[in-house]
N, C-alpha and C. Protein backbone atom coordinates (compact mmCIF):
# COMPACT_ATOMS: atom_id res chain seq x y z
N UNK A 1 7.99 -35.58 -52.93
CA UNK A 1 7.56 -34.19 -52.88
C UNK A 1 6.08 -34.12 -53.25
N UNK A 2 5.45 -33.10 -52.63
CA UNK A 2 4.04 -33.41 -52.63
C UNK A 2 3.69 -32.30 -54.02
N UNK A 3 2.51 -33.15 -55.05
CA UNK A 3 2.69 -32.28 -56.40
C UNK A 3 1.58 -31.12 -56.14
N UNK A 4 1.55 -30.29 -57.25
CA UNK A 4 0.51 -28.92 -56.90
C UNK A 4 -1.12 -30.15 -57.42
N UNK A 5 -1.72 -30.02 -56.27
CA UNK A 5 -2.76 -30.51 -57.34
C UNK A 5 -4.08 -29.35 -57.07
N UNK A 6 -4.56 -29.36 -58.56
CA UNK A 6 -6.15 -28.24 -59.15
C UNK A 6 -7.30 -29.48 -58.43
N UNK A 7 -8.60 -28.66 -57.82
CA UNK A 7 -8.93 -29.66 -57.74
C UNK A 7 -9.97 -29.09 -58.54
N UNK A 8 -10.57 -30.19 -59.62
CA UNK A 8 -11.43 -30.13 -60.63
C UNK A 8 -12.96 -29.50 -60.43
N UNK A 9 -13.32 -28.49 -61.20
CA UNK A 9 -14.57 -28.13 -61.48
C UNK A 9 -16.04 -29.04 -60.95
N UNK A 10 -15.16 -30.19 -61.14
CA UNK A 10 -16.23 -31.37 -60.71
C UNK A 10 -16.54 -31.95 -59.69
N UNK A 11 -15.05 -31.75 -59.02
CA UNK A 11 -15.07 -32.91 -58.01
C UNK A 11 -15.93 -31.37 -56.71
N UNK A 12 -15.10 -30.04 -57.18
CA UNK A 12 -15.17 -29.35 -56.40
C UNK A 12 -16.87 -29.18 -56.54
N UNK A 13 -17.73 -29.18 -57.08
CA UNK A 13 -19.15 -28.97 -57.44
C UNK A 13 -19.78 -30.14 -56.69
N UNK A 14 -19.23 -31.26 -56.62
CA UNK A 14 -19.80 -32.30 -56.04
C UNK A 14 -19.43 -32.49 -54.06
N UNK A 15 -18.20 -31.92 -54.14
CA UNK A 15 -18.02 -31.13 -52.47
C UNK A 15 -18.44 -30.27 -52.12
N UNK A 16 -19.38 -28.87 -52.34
CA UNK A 16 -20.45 -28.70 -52.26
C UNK A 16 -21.57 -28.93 -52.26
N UNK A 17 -22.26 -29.75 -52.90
CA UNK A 17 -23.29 -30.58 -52.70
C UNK A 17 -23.58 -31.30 -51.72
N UNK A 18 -22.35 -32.45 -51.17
CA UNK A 18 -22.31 -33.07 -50.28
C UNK A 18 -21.80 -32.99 -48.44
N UNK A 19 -21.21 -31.77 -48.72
CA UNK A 19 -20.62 -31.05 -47.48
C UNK A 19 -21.17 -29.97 -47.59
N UNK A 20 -22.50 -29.32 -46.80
CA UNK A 20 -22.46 -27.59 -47.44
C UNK A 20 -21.90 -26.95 -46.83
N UNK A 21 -20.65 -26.77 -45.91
CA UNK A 21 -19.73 -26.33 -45.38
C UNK A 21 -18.38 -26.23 -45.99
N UNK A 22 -18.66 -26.44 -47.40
CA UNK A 22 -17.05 -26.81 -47.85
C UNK A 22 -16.36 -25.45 -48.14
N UNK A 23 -16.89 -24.55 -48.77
CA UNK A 23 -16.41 -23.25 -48.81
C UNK A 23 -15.65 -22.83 -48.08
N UNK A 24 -15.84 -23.04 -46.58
CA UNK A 24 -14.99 -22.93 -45.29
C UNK A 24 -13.89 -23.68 -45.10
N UNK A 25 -13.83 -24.65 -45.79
CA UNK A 25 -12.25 -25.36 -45.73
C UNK A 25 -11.34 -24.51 -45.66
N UNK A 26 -10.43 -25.16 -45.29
CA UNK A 26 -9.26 -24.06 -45.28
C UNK A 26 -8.29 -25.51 -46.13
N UNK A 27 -7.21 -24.17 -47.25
CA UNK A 27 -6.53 -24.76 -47.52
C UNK A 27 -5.71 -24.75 -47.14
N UNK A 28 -4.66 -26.37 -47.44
CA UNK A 28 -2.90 -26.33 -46.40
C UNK A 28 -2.10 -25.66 -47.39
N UNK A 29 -1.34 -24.97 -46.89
CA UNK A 29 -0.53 -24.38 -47.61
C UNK A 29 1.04 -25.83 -48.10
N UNK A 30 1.38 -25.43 -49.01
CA UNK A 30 2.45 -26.31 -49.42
C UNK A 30 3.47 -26.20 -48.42
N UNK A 31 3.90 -25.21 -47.73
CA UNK A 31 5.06 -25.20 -46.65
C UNK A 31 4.58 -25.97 -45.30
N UNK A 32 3.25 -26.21 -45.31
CA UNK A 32 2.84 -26.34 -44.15
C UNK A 32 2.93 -28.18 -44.44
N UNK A 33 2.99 -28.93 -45.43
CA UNK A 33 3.10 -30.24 -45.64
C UNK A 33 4.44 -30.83 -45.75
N UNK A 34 4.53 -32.13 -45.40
CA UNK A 34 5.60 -33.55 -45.58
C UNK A 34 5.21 -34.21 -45.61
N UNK A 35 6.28 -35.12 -45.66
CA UNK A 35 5.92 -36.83 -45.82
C UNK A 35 6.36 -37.32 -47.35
N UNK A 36 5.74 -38.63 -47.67
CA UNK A 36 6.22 -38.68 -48.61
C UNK A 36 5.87 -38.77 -50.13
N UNK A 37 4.32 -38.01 -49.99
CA UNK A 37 4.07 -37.27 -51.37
C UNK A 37 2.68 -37.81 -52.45
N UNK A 38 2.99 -39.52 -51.77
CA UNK A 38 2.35 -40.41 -52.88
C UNK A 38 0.50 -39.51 -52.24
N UNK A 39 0.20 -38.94 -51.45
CA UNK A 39 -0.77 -38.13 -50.94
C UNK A 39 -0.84 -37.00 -50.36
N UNK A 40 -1.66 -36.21 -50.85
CA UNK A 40 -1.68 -34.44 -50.52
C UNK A 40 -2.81 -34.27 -49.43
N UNK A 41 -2.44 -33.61 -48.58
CA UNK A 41 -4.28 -32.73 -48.33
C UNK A 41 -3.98 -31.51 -48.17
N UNK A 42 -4.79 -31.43 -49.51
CA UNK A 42 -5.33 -30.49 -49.88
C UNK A 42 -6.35 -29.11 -48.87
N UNK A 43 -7.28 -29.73 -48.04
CA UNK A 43 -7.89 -28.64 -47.69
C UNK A 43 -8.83 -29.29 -46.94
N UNK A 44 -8.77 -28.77 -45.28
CA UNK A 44 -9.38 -28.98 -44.08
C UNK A 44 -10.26 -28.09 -43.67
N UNK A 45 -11.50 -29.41 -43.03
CA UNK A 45 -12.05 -28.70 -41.88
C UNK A 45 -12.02 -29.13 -40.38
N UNK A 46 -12.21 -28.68 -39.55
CA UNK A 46 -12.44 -28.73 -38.29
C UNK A 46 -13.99 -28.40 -37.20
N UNK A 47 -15.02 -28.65 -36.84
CA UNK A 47 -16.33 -28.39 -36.36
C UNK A 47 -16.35 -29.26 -35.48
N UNK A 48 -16.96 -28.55 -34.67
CA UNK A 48 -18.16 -29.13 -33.44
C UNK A 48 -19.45 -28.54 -33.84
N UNK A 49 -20.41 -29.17 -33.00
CA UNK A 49 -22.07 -28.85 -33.38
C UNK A 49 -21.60 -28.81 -34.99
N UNK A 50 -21.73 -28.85 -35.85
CA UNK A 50 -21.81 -28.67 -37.28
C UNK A 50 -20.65 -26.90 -37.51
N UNK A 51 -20.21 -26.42 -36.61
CA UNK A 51 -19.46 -25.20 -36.52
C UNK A 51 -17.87 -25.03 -36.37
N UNK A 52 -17.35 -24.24 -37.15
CA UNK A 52 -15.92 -23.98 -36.90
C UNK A 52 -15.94 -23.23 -35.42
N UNK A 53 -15.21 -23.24 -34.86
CA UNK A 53 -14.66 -22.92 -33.03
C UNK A 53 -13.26 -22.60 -32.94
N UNK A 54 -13.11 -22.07 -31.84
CA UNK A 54 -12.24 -21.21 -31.48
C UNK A 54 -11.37 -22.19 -29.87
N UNK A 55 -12.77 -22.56 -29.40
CA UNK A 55 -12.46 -22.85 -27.37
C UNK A 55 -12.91 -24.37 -27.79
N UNK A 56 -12.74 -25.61 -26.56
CA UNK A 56 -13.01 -26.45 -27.23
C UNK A 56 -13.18 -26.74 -25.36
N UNK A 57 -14.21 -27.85 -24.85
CA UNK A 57 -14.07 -28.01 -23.76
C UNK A 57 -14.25 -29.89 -23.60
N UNK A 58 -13.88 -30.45 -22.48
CA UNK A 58 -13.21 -31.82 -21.93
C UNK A 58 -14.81 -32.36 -22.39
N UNK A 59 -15.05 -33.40 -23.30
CA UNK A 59 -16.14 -34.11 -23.75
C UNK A 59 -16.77 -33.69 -24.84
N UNK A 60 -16.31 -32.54 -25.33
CA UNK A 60 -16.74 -32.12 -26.85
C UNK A 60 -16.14 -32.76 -27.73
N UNK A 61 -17.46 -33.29 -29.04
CA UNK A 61 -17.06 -34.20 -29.67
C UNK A 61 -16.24 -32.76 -31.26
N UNK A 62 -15.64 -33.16 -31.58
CA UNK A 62 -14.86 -32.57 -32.72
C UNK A 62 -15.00 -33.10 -33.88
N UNK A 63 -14.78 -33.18 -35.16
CA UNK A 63 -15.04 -33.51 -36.50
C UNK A 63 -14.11 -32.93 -37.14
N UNK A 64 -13.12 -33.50 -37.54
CA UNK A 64 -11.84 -33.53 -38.95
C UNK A 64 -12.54 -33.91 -40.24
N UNK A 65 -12.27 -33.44 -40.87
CA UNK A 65 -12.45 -33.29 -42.46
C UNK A 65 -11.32 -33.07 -43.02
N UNK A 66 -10.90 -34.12 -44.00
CA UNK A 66 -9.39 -33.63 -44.99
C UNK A 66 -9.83 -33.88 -46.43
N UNK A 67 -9.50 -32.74 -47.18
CA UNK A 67 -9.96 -33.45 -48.81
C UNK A 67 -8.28 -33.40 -49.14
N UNK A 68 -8.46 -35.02 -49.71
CA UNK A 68 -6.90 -35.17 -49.99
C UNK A 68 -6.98 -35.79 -51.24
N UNK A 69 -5.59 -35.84 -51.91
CA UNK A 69 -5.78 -36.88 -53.28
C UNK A 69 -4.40 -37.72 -53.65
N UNK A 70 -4.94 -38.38 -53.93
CA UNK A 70 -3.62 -39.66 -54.04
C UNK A 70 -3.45 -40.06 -54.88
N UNK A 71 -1.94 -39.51 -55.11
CA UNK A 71 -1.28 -39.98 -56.56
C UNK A 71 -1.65 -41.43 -57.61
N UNK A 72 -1.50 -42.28 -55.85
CA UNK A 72 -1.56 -43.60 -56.64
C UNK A 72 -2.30 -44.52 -55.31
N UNK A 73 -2.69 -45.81 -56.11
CA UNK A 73 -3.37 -46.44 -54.82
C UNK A 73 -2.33 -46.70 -53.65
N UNK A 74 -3.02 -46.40 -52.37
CA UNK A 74 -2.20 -47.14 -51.38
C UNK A 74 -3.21 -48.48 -50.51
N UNK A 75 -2.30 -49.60 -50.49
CA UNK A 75 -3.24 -50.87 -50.24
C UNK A 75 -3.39 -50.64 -48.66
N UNK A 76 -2.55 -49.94 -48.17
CA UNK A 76 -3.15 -49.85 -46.32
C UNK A 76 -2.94 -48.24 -45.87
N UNK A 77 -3.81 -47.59 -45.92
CA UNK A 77 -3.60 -46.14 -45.11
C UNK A 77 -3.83 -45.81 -44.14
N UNK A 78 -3.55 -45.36 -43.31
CA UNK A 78 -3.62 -44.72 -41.89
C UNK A 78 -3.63 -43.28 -41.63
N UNK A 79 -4.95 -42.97 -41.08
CA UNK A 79 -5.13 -41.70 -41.10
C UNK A 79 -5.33 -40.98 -39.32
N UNK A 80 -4.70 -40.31 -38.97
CA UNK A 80 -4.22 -39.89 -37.91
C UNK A 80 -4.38 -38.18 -37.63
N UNK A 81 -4.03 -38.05 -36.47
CA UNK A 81 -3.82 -36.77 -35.99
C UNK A 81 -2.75 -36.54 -34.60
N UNK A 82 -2.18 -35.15 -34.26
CA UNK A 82 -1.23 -35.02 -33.23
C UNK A 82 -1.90 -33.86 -33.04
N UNK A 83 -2.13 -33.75 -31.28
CA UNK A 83 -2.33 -32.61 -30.75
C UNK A 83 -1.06 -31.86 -29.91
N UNK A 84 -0.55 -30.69 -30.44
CA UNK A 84 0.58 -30.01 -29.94
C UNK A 84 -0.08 -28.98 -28.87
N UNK A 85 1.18 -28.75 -27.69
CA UNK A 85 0.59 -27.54 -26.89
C UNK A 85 1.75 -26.56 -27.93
N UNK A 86 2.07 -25.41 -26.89
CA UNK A 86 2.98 -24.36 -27.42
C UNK A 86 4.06 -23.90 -27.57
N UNK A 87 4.89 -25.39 -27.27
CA UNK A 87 6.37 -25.24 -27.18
C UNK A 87 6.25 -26.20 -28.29
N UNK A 88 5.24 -26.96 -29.19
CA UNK A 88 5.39 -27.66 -30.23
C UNK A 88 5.00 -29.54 -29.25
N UNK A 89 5.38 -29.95 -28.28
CA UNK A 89 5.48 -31.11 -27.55
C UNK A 89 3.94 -31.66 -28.02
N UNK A 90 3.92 -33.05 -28.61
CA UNK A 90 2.64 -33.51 -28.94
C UNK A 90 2.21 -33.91 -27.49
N UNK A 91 1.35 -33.49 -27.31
CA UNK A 91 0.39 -34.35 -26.29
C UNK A 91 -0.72 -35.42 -26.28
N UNK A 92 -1.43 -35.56 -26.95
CA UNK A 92 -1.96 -36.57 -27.51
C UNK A 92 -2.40 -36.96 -28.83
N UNK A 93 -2.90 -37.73 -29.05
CA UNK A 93 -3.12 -37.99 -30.63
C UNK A 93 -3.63 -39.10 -31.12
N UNK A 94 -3.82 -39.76 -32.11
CA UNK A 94 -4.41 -40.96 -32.72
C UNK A 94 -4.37 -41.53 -34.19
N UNK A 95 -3.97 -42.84 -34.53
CA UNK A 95 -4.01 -42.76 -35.57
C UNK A 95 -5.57 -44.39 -36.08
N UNK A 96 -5.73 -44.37 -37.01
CA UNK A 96 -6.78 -45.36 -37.38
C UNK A 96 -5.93 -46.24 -37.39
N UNK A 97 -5.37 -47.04 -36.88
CA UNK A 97 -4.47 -48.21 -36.69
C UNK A 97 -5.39 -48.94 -35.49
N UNK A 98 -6.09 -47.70 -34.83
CA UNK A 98 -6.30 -48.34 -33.23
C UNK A 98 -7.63 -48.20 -33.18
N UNK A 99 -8.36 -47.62 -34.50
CA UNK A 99 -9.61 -48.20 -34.25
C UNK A 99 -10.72 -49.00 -35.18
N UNK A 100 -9.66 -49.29 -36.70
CA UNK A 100 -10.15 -49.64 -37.32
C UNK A 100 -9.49 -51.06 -37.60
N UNK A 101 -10.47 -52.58 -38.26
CA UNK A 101 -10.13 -53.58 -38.09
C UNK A 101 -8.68 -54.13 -38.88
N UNK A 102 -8.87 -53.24 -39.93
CA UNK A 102 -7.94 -53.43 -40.81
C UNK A 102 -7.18 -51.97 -42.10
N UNK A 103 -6.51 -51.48 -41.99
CA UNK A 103 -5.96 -50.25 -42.88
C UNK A 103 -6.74 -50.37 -44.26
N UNK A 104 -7.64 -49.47 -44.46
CA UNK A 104 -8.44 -49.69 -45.73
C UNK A 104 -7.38 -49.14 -46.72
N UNK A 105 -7.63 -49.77 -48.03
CA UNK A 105 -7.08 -48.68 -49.26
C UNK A 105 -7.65 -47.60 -49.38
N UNK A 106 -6.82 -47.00 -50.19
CA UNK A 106 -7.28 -45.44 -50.60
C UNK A 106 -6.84 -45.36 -51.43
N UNK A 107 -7.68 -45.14 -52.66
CA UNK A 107 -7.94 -45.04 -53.99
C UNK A 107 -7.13 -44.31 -54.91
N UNK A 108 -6.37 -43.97 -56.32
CA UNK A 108 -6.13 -43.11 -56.85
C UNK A 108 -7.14 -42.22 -56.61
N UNK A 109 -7.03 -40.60 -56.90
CA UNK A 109 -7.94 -39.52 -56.89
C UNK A 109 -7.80 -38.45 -55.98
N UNK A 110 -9.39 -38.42 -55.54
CA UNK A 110 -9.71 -37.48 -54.28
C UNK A 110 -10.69 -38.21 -53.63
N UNK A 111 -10.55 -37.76 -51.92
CA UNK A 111 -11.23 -38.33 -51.40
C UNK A 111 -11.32 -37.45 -50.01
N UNK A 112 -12.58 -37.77 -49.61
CA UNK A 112 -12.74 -36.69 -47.99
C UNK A 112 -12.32 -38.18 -47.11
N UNK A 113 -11.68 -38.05 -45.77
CA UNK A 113 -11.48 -38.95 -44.95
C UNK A 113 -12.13 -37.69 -44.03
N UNK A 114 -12.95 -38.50 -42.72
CA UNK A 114 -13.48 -37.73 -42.01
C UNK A 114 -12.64 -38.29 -40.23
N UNK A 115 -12.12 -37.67 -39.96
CA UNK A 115 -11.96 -38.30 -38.55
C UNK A 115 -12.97 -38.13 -36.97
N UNK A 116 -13.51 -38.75 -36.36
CA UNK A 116 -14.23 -37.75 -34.86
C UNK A 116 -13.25 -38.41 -33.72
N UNK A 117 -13.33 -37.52 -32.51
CA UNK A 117 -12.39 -37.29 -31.92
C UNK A 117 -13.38 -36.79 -30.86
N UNK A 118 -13.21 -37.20 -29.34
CA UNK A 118 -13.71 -36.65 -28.48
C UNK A 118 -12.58 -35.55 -27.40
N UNK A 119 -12.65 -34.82 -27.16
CA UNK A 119 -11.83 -33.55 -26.40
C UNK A 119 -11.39 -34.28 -25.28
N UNK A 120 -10.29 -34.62 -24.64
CA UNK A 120 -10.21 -34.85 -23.49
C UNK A 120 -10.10 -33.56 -22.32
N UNK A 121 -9.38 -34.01 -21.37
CA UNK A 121 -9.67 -32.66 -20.18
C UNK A 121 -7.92 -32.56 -20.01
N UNK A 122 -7.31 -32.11 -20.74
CA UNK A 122 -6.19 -31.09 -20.85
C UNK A 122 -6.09 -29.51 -20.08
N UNK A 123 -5.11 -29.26 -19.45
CA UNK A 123 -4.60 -27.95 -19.17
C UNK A 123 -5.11 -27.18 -19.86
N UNK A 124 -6.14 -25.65 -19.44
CA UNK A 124 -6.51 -24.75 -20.29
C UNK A 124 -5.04 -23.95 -20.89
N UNK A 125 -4.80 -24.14 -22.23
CA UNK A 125 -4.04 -23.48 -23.00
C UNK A 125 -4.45 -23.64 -24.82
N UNK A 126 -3.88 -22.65 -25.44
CA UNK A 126 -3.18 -23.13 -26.70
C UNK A 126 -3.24 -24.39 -27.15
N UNK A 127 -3.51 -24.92 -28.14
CA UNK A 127 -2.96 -26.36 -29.04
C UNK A 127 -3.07 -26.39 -30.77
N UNK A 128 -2.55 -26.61 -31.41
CA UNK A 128 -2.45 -26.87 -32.65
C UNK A 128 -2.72 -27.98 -33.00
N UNK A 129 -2.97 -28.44 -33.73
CA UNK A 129 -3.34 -29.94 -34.61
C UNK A 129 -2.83 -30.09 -35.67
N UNK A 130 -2.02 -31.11 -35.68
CA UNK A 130 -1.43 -31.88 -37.17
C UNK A 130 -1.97 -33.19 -37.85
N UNK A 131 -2.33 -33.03 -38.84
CA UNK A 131 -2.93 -34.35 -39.35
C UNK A 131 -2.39 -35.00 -40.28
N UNK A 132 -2.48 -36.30 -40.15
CA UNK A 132 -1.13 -37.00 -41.04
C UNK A 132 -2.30 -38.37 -41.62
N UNK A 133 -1.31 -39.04 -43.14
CA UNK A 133 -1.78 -39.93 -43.44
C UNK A 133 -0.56 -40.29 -43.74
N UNK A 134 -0.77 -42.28 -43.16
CA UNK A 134 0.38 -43.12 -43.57
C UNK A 134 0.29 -43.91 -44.59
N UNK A 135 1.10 -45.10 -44.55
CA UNK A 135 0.97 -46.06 -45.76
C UNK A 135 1.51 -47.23 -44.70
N UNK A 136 1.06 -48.07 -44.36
CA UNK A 136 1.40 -49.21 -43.55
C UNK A 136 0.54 -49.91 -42.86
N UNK A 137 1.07 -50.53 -41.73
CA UNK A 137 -0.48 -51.72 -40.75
C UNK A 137 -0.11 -51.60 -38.96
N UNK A 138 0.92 -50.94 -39.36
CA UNK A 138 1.52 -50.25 -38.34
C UNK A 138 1.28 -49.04 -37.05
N UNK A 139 0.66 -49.04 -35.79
CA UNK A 139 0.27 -47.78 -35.28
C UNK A 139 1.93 -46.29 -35.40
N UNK A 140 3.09 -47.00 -35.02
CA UNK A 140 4.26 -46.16 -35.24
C UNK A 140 4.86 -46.84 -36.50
N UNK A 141 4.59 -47.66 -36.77
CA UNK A 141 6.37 -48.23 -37.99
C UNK A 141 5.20 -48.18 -39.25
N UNK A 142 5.38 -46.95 -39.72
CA UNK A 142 4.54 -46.62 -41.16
C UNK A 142 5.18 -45.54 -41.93
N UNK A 143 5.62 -45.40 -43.51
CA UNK A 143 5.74 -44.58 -43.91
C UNK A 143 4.54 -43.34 -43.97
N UNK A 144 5.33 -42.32 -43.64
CA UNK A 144 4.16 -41.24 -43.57
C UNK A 144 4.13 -40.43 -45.30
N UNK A 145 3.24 -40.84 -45.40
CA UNK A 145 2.83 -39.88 -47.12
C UNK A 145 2.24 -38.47 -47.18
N UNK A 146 1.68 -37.63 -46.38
CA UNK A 146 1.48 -36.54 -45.76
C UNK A 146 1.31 -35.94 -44.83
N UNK A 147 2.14 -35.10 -44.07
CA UNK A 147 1.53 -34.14 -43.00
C UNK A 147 1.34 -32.73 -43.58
N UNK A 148 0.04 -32.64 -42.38
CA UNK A 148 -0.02 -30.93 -42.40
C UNK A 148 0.32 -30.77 -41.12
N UNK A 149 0.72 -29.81 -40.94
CA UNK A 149 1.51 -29.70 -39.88
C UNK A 149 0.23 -27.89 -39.13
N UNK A 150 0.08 -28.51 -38.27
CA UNK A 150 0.12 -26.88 -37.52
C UNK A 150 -1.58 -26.62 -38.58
N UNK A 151 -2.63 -27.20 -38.80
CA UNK A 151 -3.00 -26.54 -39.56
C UNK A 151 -4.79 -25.93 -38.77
N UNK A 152 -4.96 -26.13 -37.45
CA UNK A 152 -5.93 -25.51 -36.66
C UNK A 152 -4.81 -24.95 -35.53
N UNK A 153 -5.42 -24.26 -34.74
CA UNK A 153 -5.07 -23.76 -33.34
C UNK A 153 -6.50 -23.64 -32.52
N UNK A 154 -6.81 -23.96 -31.52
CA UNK A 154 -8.15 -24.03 -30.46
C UNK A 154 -7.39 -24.03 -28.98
N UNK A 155 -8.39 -23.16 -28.23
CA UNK A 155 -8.11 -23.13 -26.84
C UNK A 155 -8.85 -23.81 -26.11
N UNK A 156 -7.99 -24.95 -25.16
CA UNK A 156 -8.77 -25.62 -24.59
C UNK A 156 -9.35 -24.71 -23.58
N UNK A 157 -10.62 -25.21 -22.88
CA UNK A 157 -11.38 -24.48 -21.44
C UNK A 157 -11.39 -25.68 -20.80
N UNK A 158 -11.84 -25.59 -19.65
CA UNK A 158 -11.62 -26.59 -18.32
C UNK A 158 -12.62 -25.84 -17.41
N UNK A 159 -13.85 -25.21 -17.75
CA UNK A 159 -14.56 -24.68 -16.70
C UNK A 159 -14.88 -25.31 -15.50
N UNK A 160 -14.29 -24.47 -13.93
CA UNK A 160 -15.08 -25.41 -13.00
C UNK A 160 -14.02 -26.32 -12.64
N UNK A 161 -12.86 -27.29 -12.99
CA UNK A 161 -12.13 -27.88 -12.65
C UNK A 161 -10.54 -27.22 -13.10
N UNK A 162 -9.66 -28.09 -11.88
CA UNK A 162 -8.16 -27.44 -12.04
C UNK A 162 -6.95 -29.09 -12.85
N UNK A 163 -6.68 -28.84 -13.85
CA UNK A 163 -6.08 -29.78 -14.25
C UNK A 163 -4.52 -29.44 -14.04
N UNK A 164 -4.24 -31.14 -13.39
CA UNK A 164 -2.76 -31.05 -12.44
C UNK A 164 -1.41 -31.65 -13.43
N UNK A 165 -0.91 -30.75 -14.20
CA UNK A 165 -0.04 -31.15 -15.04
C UNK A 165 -0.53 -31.01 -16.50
N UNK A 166 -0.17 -31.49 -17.26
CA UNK A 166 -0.80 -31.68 -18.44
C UNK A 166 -2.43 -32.27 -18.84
N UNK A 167 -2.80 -33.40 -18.14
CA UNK A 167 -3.79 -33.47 -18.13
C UNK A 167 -3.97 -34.53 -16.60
N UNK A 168 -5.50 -34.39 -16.50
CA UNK A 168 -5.77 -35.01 -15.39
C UNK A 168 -5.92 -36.50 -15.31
N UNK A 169 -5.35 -37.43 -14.53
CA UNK A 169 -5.80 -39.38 -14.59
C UNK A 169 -6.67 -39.12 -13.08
N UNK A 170 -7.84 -39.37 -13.51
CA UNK A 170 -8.59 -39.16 -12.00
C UNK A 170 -8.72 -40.53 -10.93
N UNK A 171 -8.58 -39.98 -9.92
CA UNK A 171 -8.56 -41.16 -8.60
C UNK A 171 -9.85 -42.19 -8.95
N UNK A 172 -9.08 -43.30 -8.53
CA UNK A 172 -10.53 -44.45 -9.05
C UNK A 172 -11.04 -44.09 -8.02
N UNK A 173 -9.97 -44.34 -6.14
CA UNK A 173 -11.01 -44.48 -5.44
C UNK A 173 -10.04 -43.72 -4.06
N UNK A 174 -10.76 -43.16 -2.54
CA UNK A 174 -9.93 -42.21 -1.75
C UNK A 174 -10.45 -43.14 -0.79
N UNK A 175 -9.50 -43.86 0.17
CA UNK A 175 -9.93 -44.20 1.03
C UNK A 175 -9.41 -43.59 2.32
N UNK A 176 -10.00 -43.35 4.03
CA UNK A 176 -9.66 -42.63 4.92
C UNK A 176 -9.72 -43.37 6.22
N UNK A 177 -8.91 -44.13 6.18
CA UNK A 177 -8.73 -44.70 7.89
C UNK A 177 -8.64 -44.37 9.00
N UNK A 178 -9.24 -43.65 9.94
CA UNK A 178 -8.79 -42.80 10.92
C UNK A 178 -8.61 -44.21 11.90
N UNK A 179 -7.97 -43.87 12.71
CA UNK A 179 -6.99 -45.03 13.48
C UNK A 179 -7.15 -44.32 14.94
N UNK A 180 -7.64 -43.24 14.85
CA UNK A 180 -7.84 -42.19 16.01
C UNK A 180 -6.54 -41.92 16.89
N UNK A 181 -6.43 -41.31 18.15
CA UNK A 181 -5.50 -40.23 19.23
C UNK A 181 -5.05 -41.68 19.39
C-alpha cells in the first residue's frame, strides 16, 4: 500500500530552485495509484516547449516529470509510461528497459525521474497517460511498485493528414506496372 508521504520544506525549496515550473505539478491523488508501494509519485508534470498543453501533434517532443519517493532502495527500476485512448485500450507506451543499458537503482528518498517521449501520428482523439515505475530487468516480467493511472489527458491533432485505424505504418514504397490494353 502506497504510504501518505509530506514532502519536506526542503526538498520542496530545492524543487523550486531547480525546476521553476514546479508549482504546476500536479499532484496524484491516492485513488489514482497501485502497485506495490515500496514507491509513490507523488506529483507530475507534463510540457512541451517548456509548457503545459492541451493538443499534442505527430513529432512533438513531450517531457514527463514524476517527483516520487522510495521507501527503500530498489537495485533495478524501470520507469515507464502507457498511452490510453477512450475506451481505456493502451495504445502505445514505453518502459526504460528499452532504452537504457542497464535498470539503474533508485535510492531511498525523493527523486525527479524525467522521461522524453516523441508524439507519434495517432488518430485525432482523446488519450490519457499512465505512468508507472517497476522493480526488475525485465521490459514485461517486473513487479510494478507504482502506478498513476489516468493522470494527464491531451488531444492528439493530425493536421493535414488522415490516419487509417489507430495509427498510421506508412508505405515504404508504391510501385505501378501498367501492362497496357
Amino acid at each position: 500500500d502506497h504510504e501518505q508521504v509530506a514532502i519536506p520544506d526542503t526538498i520542496a525549496s530545492r524543487l523550486r530552485r531547480q525546476q521553476p515550473d514546479y508549482s504546476s505539478w500536479l499532484p496524484v491523488d491516492s485513488s489514482s495509484r497501485g502497485g506495490g508501494g515500496a514507491v509513490t509519485i507523488l506529483k507530475v508534470s507534463m510540457t512541451k516547449n517548456g509548457d503545459v498543453f492541451k493538443t499534442v501533434e505527430p513529432g512533438e517532443t513531450i517531457i514527463v516529470r514524476m517527483l516520487v519517493h522510495a521507501a527503500r532502495q530498489l537495485e533495478q527500476s524501470i520507469f515507464g509510461y502507457t498511452i490510453k485512448d477512450r475506451t481505456g485500450l493502451a495504445i502505445f507506451g514505453e518502459n526504460s528497459v528499452a532504452t537504457l543499458a542497464s535498470p539503474p537503482k533508485l535510492a531511498p528518498g525523493f527523486s525527479v525521474v524525467t522521461l522524453e517521449l516523441q508524439w507519434p501520428e495517432v488518430v485525432s482523439q482523446e488519450y490519457t497517460i499512465t505512468l508507472g515505475i517497476g522493480e526488475g530487468d525485465h521490459p514485461f516480467d517486473h513487479t510494478i511498485q507504482c502506478w498513476a493511472h489516468n493522470v494527464f489527458s491531451v488531444t492528439a491533432m493530425t493536421p493535414g493528414r488522415y490516419v487509417h485505424g489507430i495509427f498510421n505504418n506508412r508505405l515504404r514504397s508504391v510501385l505501378l506496372d501498367e501492362l497496357g490494353s
